[in-house]
Protein backbone atom coordinates (compact mmCIF):
# COMPACT_ATOMS: atom_id res chain seq x y z
CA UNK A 1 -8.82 -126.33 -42.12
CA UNK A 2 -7.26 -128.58 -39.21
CA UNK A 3 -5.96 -127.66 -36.34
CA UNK A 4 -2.80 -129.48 -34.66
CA UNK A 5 -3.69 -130.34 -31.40
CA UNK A 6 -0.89 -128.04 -29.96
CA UNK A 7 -1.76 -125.38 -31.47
CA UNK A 8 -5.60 -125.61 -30.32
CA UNK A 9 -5.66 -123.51 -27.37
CA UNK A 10 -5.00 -120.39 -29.07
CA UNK A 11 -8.03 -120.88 -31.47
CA UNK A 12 -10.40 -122.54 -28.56
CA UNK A 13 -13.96 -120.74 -27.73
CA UNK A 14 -15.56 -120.59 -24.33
CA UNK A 15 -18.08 -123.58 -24.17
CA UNK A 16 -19.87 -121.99 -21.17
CA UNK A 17 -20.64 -119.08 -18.94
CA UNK A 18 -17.54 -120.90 -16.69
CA UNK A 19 -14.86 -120.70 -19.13
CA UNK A 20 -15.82 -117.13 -20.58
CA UNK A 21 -15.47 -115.83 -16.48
CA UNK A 22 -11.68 -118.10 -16.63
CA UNK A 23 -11.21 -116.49 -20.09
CA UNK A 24 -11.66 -112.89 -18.89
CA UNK A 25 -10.19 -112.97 -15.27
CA UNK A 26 -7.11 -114.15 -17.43
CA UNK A 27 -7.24 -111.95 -19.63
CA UNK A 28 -7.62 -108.68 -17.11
CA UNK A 29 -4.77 -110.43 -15.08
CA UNK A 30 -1.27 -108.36 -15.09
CA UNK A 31 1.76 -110.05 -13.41
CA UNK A 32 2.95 -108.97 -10.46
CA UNK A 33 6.72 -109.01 -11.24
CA UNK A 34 7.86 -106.69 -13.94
CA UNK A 35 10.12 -108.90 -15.96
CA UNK A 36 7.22 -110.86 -16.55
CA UNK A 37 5.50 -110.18 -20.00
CA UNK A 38 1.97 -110.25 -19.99
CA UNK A 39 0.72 -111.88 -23.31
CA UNK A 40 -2.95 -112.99 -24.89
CA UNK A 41 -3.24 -114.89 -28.20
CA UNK A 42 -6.39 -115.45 -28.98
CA UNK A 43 -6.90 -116.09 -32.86
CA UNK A 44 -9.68 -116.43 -34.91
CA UNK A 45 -9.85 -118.58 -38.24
CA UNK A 46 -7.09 -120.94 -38.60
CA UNK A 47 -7.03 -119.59 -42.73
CA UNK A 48 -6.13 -116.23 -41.32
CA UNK A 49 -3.41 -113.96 -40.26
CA UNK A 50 -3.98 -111.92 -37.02
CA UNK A 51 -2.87 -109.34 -35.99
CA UNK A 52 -0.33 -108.60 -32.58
CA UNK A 53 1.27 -105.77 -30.56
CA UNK A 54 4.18 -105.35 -28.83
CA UNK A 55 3.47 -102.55 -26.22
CA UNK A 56 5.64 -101.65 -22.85
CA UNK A 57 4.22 -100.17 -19.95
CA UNK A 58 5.75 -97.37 -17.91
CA UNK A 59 7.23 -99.65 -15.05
CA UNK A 60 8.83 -101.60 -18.45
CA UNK A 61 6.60 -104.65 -18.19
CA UNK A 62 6.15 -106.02 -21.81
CA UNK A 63 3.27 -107.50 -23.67
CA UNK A 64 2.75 -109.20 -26.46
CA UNK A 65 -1.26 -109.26 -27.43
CA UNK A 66 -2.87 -111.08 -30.21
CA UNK A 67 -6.45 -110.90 -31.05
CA UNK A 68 -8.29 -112.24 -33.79
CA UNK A 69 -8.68 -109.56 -36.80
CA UNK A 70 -12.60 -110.83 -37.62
CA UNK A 71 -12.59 -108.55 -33.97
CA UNK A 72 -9.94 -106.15 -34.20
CA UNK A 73 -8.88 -105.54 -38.36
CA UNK A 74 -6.79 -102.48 -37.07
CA UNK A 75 -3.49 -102.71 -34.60
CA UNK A 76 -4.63 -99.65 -33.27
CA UNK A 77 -8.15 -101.24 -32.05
CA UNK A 78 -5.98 -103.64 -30.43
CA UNK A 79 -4.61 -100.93 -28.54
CA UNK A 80 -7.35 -99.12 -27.70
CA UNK A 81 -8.63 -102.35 -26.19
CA UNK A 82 -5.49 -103.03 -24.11
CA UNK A 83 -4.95 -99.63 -23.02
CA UNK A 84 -9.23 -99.66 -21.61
CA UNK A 85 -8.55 -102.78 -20.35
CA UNK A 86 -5.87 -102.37 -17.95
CA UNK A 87 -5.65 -98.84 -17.29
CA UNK A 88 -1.69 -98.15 -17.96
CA UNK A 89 -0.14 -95.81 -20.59
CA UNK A 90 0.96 -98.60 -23.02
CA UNK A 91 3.71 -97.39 -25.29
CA UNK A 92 3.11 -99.49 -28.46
CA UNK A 93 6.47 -100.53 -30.12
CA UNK A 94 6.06 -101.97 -32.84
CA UNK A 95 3.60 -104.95 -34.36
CA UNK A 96 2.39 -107.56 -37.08
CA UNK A 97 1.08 -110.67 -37.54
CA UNK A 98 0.45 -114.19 -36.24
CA UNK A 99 -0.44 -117.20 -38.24
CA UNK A 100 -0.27 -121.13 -37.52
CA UNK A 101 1.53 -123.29 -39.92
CA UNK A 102 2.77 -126.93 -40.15
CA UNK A 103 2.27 -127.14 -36.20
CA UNK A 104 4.43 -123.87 -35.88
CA UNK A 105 3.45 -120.26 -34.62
CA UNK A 106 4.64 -117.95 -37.45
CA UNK A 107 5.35 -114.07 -36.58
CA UNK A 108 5.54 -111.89 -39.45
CA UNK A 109 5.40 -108.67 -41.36
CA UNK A 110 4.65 -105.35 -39.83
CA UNK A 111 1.73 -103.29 -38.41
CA UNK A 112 0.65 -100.49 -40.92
CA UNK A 113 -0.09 -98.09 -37.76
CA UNK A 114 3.30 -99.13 -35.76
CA UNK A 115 5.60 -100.15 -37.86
CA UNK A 116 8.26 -103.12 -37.26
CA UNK A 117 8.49 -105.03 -34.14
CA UNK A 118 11.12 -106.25 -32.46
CA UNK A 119 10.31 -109.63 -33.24
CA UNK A 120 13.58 -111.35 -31.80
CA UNK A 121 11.60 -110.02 -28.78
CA UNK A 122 8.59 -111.46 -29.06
CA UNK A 123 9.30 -114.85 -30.26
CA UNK A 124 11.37 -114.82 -26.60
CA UNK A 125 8.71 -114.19 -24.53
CA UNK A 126 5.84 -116.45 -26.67
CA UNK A 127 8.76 -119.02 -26.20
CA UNK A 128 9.11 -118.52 -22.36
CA UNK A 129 5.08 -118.59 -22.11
CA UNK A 130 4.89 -121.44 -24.52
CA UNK A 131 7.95 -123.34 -24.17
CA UNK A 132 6.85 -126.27 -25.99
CA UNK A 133 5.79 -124.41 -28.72
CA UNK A 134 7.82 -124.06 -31.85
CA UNK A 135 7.62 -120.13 -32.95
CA UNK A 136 9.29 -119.11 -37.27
CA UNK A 137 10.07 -115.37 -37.59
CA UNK A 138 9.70 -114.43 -40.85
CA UNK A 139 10.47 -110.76 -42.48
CA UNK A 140 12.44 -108.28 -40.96
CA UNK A 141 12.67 -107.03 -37.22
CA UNK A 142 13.72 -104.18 -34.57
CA UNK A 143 17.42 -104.92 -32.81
CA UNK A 144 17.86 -103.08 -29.11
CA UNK A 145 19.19 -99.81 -30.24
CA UNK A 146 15.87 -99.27 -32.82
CA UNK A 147 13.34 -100.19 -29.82
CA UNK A 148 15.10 -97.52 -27.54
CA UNK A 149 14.56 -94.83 -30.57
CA UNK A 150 10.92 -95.97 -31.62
CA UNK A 151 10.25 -95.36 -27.87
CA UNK A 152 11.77 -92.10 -27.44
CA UNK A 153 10.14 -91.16 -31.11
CA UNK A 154 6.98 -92.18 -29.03
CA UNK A 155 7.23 -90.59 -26.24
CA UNK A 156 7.79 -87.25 -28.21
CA UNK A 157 4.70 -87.71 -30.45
CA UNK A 158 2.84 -88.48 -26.92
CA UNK A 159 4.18 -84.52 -26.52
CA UNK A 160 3.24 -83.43 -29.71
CA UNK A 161 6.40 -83.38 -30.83
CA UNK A 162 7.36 -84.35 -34.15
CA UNK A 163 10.46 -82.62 -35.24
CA UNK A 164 11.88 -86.32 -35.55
CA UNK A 165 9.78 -86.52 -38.45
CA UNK A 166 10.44 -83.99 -40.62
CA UNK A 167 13.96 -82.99 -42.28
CA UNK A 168 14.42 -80.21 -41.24
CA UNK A 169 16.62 -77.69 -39.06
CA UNK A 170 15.08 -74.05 -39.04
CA UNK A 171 13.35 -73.62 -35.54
CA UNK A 172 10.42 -72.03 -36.71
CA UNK A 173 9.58 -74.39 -39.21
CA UNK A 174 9.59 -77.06 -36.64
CA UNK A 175 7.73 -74.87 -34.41
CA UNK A 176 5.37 -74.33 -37.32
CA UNK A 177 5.02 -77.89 -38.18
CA UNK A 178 4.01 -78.97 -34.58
CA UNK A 179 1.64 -76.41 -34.45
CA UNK A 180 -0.42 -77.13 -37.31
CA UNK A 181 -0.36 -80.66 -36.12
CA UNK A 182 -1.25 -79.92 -32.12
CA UNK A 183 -3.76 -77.37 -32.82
CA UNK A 184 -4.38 -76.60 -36.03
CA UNK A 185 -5.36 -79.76 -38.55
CA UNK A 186 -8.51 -82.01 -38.74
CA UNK A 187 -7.19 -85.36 -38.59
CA UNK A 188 -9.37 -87.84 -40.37
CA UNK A 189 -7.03 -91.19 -39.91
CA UNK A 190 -4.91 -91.60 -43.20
CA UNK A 191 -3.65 -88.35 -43.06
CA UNK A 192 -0.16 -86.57 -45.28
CA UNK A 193 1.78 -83.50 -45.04
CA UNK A 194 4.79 -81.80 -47.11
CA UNK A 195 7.72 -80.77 -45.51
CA UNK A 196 7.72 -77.00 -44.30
CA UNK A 197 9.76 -74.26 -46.68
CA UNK A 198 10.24 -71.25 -46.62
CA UNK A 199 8.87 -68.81 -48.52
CA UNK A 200 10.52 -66.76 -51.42
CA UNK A 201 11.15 -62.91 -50.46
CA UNK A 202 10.96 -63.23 -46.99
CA UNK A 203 12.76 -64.29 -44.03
CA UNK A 204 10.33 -65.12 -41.58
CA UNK A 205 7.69 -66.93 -43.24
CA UNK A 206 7.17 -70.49 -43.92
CA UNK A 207 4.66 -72.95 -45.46
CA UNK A 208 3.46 -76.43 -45.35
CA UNK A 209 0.36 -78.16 -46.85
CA UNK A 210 -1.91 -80.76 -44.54
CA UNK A 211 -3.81 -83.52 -46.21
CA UNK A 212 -6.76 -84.55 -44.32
CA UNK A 213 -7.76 -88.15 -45.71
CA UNK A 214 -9.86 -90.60 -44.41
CA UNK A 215 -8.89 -93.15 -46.92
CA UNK A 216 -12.31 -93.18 -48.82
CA UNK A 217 -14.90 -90.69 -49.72
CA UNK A 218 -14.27 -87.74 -47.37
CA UNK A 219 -10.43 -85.15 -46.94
CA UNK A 220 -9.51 -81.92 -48.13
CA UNK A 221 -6.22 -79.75 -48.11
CA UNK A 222 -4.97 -77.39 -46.26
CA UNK A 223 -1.97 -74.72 -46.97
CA UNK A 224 -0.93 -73.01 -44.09
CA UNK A 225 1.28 -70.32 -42.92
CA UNK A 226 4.15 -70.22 -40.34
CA UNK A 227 5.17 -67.23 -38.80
CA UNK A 228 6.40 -65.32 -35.53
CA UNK A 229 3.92 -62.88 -33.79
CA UNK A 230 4.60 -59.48 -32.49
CA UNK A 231 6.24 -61.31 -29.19
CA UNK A 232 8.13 -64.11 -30.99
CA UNK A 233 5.56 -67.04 -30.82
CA UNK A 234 5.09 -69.16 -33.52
CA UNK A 235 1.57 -68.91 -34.75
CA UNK A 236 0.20 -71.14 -38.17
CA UNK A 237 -2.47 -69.12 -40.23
CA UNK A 238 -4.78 -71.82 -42.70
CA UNK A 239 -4.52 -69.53 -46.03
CA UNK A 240 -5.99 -72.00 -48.48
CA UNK A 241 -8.40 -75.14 -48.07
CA UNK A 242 -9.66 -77.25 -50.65
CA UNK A 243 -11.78 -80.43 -51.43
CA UNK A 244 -9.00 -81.79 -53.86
CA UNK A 245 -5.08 -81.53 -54.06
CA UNK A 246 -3.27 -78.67 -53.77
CA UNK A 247 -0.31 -78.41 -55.90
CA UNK A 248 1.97 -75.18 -55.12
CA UNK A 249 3.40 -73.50 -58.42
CA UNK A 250 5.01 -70.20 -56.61
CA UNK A 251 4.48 -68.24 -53.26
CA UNK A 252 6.40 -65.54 -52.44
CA UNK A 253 6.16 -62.08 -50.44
CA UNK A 254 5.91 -58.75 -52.85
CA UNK A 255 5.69 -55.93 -51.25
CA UNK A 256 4.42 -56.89 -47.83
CA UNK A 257 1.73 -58.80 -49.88
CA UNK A 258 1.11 -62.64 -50.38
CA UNK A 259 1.15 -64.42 -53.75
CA UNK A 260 0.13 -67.83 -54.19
CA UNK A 261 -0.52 -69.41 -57.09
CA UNK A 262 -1.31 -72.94 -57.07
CA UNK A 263 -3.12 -75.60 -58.97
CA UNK A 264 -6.07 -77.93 -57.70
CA UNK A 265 -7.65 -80.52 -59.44
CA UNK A 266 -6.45 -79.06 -63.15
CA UNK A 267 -7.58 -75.62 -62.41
CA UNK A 268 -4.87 -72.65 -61.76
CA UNK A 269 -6.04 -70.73 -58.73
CA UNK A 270 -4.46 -67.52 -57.27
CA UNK A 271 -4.84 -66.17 -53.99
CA UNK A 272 -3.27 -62.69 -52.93
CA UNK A 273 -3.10 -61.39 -49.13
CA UNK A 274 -1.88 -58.32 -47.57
CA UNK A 275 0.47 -59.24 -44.80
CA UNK A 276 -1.25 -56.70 -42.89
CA UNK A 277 -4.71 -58.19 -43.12
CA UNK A 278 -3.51 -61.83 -42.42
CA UNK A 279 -5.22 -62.10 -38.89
CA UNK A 280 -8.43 -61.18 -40.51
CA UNK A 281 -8.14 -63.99 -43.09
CA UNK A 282 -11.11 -66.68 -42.76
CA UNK A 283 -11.19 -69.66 -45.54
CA UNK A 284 -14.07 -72.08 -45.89
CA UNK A 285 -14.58 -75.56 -47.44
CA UNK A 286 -18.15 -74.67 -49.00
CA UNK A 287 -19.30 -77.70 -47.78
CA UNK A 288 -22.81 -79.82 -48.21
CA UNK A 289 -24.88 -79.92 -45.58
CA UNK A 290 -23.93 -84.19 -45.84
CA UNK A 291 -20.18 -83.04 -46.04
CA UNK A 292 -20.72 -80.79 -42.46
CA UNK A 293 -22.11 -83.54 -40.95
CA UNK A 294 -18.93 -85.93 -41.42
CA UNK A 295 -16.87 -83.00 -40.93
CA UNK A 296 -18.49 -81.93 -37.77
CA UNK A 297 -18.24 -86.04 -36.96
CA UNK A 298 -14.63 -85.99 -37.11
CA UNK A 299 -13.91 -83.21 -35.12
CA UNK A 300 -15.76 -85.01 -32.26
CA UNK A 301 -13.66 -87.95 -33.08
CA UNK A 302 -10.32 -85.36 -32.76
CA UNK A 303 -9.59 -87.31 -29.09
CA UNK A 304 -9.48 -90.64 -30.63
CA UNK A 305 -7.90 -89.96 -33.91
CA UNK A 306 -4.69 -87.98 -32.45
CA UNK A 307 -2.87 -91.67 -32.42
CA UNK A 308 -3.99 -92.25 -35.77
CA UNK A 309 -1.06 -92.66 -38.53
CA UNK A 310 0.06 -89.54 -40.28
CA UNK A 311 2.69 -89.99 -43.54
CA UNK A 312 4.90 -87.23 -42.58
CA UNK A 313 6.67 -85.24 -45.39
CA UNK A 314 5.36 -87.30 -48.34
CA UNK A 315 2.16 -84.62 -49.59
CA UNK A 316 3.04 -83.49 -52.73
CA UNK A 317 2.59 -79.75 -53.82
């Protein structure tokens, strides 16, 4: 596929060691003055579409990075990259993709991690950086007021907050929920969860299910319980884990005992706790030795995968 000669430099290689050192001490390079944006576009094959970030450091400096998806297939690598690279907490806006068409720098669509970027933004700065360059948004974008809520959305799930991501208003279900999510799930990168309720017969007790996916061959799910301890902290309990879905039919308190019944993969299952023996409770996967190993693997990975996307509110049970 050809190239238009003004649109070369974003798809030109190093020749030599010279212009790889050039290449990198550009690349490293963070203007001095704040309302400067610091962008990179490097793309790979002309045929492709690859993929950008709009991030904003803490001093507000923007940048717009671009790097060629046969390198980085996942926003989120980009980043990772950028955030290595120069050291700053980078909170990431929004993203997409770049393409070259017709002599024109197209921005488009929206990152699968991020979400929408503001790309009114971003064509802006390319156009500052590139003035001579004629830049096409396509799709939809972020206006001022939606930037200022992604970042303070951001900022909270920095926190471990997520109440902003859940409807709904009890205090100890959103308590509960960022609980499970802080300290109590595996995260495994293409992860779901249901919406906390409460549970029938009882006024202090809540529940929520956690599906840990990797998007492949490996998850399991998790129903947990919400609750307030003996000195008002809100503590989550995992009650039930399985290797396939879990589909709540009833739970409700009897008694001062526990009665789930539930469904997973076809099969009815019950389970039935005494409140008074819920600290006690231990539940296990029954895992393969192979499956331990990838689950062991992915707790090591818990560091890395905490900015990984979670589909809040959708699992079904």
């Amino acid at each position: 596929m050809k190239i238009e000669k003004n649109l070369e430099k974003f798809y030109k290689k190093p020749k030599n060691q010279e212009e790889l050192i050039e290449n990198m001490r550009v690349l490293k390079e963070i203007p001095e003055d704040i309302l400067e944006s610091k962008v990179i576009v490097k793309l790979g094959s002309p045929e492709k579409s690859h993929k950008f970030v709009y991030m904003q450091d803490d001093d507000g400096r923007e940048y717009v990075m671009a790097l060629p998806i046969e390198k980085k297939d996942y926003h989120r690598k980009i980043v990772k990259f950028a955030k290595k690279l120069y050291n700053r907490d980078l909170s990431v806006i929004g993203g997409g993709y770049i393409h070259t068409e017709d002599g024109k720098m197209i921005i488009d669509k929206a990152s699968g991690d991020y979400g929408l970027a503001p790309k009114n933004r971003v064509k802006g700065i390319l156009e500052q950086k590139f003035p001579n360059l004629e830049i096409e948004i396509r799709g939809k974008s972020l206006d001022g007021e939606e930037v200022k809520e992604k970042k303070k959305q951001e900022k909270e799930r920095e926190e471990g907050n997520y109440e902003h991501e859940i409807n709904v208003k009890d205090e100890l279900q959103k308590e509960f929920y960022n609980d499970v999510l802080n300290k109590k799930a595996l995260r495994l990168g293409l992860d779901y969860t249901s919406e906390p309720k409460r549970i029938k017969g009882s006024k202090d007790l809540s529940y929520m299910i956690y599906s840990s996916e990797n998007g492949t061959s490996f998850g399991f799910d998790t129903l947990y319980l919400g609750y307030r301890d003996e000195s008002g902290e809100v503590k989550s309990k995992a009650l039930v884990k399985e290797k396939g879905y879990i589909h709540i039919n009833e739970i409700k308190v009897e008694d001062n005992v526990l009665k789930i019944n539930y469904k997973c993969d076809g099969e009815d299952k019950e389970k039935i706790i005494s409140l008074k023996e819920l600290n006690s409770i231990q539940v296990d996967l029954n895992l393969s030795p192979v499956e331990e190993k990838i689950f062991n693997m992915y707790q090591e990975m818990q560091p890395i995968l905490k900015a990984a996307k979670i589909f809040h509110g959708v699992s079904s049970e």
